[in-house]
Protein backbone atom coordinates (compact mmCIF):
# COMPACT_ATOMS: atom_id res chain seq x y z
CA UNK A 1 -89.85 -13.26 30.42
CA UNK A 2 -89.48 -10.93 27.70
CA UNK A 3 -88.66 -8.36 29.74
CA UNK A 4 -85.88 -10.06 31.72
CA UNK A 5 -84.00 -10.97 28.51
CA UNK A 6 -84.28 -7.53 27.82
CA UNK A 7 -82.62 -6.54 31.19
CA UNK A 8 -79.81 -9.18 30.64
CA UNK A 9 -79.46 -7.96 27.08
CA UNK A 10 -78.55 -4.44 28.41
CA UNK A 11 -76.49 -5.72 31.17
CA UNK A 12 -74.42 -7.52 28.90
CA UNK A 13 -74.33 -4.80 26.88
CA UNK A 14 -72.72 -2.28 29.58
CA UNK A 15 -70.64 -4.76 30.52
CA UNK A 16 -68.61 -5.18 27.06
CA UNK A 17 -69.09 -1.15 26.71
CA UNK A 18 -67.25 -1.15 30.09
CA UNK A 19 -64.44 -3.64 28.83
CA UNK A 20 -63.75 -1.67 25.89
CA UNK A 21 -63.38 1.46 27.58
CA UNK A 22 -61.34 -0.25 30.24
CA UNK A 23 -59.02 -1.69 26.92
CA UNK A 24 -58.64 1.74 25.20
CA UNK A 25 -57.74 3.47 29.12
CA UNK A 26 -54.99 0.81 28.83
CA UNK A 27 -53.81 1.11 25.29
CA UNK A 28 -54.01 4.79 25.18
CA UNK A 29 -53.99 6.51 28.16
CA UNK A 30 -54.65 9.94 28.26
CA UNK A 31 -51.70 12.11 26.94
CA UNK A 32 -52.06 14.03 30.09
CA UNK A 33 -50.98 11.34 32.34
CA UNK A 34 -48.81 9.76 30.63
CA UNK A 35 -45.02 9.71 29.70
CA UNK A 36 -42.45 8.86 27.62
CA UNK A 37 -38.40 8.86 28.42
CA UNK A 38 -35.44 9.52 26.36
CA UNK A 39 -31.94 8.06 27.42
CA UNK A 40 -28.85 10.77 26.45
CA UNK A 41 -26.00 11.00 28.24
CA UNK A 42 -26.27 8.51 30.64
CA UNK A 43 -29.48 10.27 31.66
CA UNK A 44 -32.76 8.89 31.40
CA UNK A 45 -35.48 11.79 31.25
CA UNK A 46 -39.34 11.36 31.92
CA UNK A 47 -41.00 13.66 28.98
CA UNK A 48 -44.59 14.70 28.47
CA UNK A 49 -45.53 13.36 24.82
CA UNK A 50 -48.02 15.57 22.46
CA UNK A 51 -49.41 14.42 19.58
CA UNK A 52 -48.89 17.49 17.45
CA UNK A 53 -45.09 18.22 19.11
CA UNK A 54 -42.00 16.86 17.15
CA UNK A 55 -39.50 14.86 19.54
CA UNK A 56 -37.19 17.92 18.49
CA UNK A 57 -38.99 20.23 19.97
CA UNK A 58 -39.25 17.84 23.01
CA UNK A 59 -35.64 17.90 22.75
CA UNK A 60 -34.82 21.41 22.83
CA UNK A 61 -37.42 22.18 25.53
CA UNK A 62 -35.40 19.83 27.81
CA UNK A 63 -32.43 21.34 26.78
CA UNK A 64 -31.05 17.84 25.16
CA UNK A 65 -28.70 19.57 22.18
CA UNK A 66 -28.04 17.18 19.18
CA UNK A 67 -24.32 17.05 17.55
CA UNK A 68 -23.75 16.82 13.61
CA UNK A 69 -23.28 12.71 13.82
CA UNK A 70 -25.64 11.84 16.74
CA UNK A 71 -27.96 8.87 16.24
CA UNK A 72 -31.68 9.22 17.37
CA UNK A 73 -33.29 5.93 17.69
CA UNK A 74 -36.78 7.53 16.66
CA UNK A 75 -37.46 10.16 13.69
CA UNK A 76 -36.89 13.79 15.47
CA UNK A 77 -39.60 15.65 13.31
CA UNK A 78 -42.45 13.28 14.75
CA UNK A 79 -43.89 12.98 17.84
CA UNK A 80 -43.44 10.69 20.21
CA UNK A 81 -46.06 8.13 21.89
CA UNK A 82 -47.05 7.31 25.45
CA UNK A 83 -43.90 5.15 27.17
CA UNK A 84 -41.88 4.98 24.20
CA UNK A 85 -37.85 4.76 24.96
CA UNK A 86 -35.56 6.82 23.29
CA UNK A 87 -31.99 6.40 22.41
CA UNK A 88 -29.81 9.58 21.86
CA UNK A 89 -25.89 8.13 20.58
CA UNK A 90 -23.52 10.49 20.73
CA UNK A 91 -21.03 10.38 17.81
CA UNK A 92 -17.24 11.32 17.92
CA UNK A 93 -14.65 11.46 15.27
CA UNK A 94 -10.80 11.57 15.62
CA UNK A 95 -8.34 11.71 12.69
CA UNK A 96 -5.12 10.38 14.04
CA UNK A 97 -1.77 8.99 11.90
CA UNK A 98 -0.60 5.72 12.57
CA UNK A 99 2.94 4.07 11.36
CA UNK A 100 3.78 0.51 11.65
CA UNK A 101 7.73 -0.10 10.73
CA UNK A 102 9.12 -2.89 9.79
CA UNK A 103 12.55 -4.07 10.70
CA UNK A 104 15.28 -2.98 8.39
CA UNK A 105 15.98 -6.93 5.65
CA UNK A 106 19.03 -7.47 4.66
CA UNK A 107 19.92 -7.48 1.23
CA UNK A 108 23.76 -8.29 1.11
CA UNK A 109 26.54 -7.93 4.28
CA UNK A 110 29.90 -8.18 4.21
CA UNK A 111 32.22 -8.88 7.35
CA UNK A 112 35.93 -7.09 8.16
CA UNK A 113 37.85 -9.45 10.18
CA UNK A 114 41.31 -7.38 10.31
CA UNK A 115 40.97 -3.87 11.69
CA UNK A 116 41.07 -3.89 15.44
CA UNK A 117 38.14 -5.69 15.83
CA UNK A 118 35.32 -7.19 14.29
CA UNK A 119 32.65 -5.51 11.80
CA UNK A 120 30.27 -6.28 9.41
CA UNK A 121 28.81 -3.80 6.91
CA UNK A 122 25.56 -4.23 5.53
CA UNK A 123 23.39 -3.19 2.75
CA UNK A 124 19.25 -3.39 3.43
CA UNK A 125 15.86 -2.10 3.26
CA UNK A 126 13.40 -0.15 5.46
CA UNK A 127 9.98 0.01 5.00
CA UNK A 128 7.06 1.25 6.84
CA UNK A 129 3.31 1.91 6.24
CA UNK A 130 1.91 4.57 7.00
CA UNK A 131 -1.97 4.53 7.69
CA UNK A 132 -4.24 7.96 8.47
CA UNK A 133 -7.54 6.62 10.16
CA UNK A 134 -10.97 8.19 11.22
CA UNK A 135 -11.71 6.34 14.88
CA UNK A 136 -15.67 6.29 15.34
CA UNK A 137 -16.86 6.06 19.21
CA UNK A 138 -20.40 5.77 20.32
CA UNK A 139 -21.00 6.92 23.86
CA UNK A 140 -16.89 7.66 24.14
CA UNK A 141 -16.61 4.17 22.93
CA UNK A 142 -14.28 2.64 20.25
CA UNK A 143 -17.21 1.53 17.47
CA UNK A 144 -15.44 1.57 14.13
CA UNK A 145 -12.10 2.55 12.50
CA UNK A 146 -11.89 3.44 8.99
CA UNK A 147 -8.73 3.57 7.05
CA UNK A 148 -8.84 7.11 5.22
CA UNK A 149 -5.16 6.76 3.43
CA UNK A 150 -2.38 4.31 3.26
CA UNK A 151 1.12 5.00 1.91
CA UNK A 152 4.46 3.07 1.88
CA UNK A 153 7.59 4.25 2.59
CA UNK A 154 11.13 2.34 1.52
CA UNK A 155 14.66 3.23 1.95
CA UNK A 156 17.70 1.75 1.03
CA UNK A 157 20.77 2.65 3.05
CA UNK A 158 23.62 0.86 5.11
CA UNK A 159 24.61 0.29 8.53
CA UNK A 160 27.30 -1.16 10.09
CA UNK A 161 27.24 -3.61 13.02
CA UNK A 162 30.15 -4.12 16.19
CA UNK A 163 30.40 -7.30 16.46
CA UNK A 164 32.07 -8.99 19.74
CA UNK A 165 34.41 -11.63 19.85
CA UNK A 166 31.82 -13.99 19.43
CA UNK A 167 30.16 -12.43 16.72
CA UNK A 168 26.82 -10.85 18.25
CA UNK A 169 26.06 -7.82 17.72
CA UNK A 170 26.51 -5.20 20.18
CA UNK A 171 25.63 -2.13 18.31
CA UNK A 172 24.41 -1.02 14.96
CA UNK A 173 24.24 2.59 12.96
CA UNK A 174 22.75 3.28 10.06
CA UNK A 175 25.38 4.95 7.74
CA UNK A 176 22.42 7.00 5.83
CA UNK A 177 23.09 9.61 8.67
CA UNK A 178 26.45 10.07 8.11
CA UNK A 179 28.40 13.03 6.74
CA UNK A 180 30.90 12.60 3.85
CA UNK A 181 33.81 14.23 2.98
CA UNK A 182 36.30 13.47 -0.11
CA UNK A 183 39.80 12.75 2.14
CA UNK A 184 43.15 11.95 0.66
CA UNK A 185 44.18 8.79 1.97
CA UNK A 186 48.07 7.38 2.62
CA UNK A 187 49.12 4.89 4.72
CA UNK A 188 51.78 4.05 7.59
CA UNK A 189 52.89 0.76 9.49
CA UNK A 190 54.42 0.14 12.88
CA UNK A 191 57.74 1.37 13.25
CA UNK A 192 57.51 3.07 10.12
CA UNK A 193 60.12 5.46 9.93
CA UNK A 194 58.22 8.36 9.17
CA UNK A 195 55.41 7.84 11.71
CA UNK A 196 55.42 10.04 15.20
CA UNK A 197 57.75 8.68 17.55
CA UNK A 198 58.56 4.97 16.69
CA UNK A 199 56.01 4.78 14.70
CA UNK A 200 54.80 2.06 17.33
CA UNK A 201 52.69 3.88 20.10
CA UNK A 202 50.07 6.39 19.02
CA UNK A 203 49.35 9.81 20.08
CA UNK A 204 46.80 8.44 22.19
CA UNK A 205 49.57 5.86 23.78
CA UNK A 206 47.77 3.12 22.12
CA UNK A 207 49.31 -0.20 20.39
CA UNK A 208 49.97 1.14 16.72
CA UNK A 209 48.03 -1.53 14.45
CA UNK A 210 45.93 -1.92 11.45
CA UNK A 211 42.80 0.36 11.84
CA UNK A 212 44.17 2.80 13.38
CA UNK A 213 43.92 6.13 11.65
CA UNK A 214 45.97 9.18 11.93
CA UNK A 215 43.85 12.58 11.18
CA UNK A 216 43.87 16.15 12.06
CA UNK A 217 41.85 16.67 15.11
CA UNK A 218 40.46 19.65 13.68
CA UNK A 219 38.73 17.80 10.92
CA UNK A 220 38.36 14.67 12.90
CA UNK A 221 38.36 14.42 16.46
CA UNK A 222 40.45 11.83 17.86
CA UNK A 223 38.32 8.69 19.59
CA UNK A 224 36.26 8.92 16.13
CA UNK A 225 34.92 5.63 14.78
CA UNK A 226 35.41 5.60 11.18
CA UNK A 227 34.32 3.43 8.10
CA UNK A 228 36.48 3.92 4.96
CA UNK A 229 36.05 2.53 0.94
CA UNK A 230 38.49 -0.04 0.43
CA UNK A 231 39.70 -0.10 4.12
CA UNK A 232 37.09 -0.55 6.76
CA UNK A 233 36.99 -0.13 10.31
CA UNK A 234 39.02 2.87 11.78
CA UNK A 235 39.50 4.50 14.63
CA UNK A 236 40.76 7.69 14.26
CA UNK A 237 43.87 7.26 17.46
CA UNK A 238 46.77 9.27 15.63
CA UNK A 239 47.75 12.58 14.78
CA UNK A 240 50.93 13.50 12.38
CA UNK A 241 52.52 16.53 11.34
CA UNK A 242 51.90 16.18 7.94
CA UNK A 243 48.30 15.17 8.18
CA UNK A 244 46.43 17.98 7.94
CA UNK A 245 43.25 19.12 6.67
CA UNK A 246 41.29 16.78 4.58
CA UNK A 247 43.99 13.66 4.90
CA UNK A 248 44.05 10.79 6.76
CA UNK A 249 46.80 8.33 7.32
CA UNK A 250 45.81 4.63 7.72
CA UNK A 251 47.19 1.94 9.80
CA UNK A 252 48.57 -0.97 7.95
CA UNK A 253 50.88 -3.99 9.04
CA UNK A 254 53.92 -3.44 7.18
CA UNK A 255 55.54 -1.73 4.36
CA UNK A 256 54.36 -3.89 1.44
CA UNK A 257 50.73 -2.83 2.64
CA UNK A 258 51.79 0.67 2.89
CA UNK A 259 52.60 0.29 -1.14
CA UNK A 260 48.95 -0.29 -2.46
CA UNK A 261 48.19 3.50 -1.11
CA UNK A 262 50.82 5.26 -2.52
CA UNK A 263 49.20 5.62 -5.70
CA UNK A 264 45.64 6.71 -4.37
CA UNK A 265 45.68 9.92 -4.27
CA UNK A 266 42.53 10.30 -3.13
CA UNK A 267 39.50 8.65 -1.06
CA UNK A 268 36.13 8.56 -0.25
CA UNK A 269 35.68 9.11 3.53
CA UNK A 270 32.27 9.08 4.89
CA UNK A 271 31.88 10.51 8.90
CA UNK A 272 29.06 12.02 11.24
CA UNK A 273 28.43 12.15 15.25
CA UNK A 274 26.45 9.25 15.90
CA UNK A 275 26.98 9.19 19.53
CA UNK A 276 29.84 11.18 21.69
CA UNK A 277 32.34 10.76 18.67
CA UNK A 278 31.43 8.06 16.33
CA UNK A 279 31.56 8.37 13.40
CA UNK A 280 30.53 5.41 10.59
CA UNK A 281 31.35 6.82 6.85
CA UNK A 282 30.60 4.71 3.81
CA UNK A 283 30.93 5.37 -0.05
CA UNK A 284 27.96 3.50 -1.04
């Protein structure tokens, strides 16, 4: 009886010694067999783990090169275990400027009804921001953006609008861009006896009016678009033979008009090549 206890004792025995050799096999299989993987690059690669080899030296034996900002989902100077995953991010940087603009606000306007057609010239500000940024991608993938510097910019200036006969704008210029020049500034009326001709058709054949401006081609080329202090819209349609140089003669509607420029002797003219000859002058 004794005896057979004995035997069952044993049995028992070798059976929970085999169980917990089985366990450990499956726990901790044999470096030699086993392996672990790292995922870089859209790769996955099957490595052979040591327990006395750093992951970077597992790295660099597969040829797997780390840049200054990649992220290693394990520590790279210890080893790695049996069927462990892991995760190599690659890490890009790109500097880039970026301006947001905002549209140009109004501060006062003022509209000319009587020159040739309708204007209005306004006053305003522009402002834009302008951001430099660091864009972060993981994997060549937008991860973060970080604002580096921010900086406003704001300019005062004015522009004048074209209005059409129903008052909508159909063009605008910004008067900042235009060139200035002082001009000495008389003024003439149709059928005025010292105009060209009759004083009633221009040089251009046009219908002598208000806005019209005479000026000396060489200064001002004819077809010109012109914005003058204290006069407004012009269009510079005329020549005369005594307007040369730096004078202009401007259009009026009769000879009681003509008699609040005889005294100026001198003007403000502001004019630039916006487009194919306009010009849009302002004495801010």
């Amino acid at each position: 009886m004794m005896k057979n206890n004995l035997i069952n004792i044993l049995k028992l025995s070798c059976v929970a010694f085999g169980i917990f050799i089985l366990s450990k096999a499956i726990s901790e299989p044999p470096y030699i067999y086993a392996r672990a993987f790292i995922k870089a690059d859209g790769k996955t690669y099957a490595v052979k783990p040591y327990k006395n080899i750093s992951l970077k030296t597992i790295l660099q034996q597969n040829n797997i090169v780390l840049g200054e900002n990649d992220i290693v989902s394990r520590d790279a100077n210890k080893p790695i275990k049996p069927f462990q995953t892991i995760k190599i991010i690659r890490v890009s940087k790109e500097q880039k400027e970026v301006t947001k603009q905002f549209p140009f606000r109004v501060m006062r306007s003022k509209k000319y009804n009587s020159n040739l057609r309708k204007v209005e010239l306004q006053k305003g500000m522009e402002k834009s921001i302008i951001k430099t940024i660091n864009e972060i991608f993981y994997d060549g993938i937008l991860h973060e953006t970080i604002i580096v510097n921010e900086s406003i910019r704001a300019k005062e200036f004015y522009r004048l609008l074209l209005l059409d006969k129903n008052g909508k704008v159909e063009k605008d210029y910004n008067l900042s861009k235009a060139k200035s020049i002082k001009m000495i500034a008389t003024a003439y009326y149709p059928g005025d006896p010292l105009a060209w001709g009759d004083g009633k058709v221009t040089a251009l054949g046009q219908k002598m009016q208000r806005g019209i401006v005479a000026v000396d081609p060489k200064v001002i080329p004819l077809r010109t678009r012109l914005f003058i202090t204290g006069y407004g819209y012009g269009y510079a349609g005329d020549t005369g033979n005594l307007i040369k140089g730096n004078r202009v003669d401007l259009g009026v509607n009769n000879a009681q008009e003509e008699k609040a420029w005889m005294h100026k002797r001198s003007n403000r003219l502001y004019f630039g090549k916006i487009q194919r000859l306009l010009v849009f002058p302002y004495d801010a």
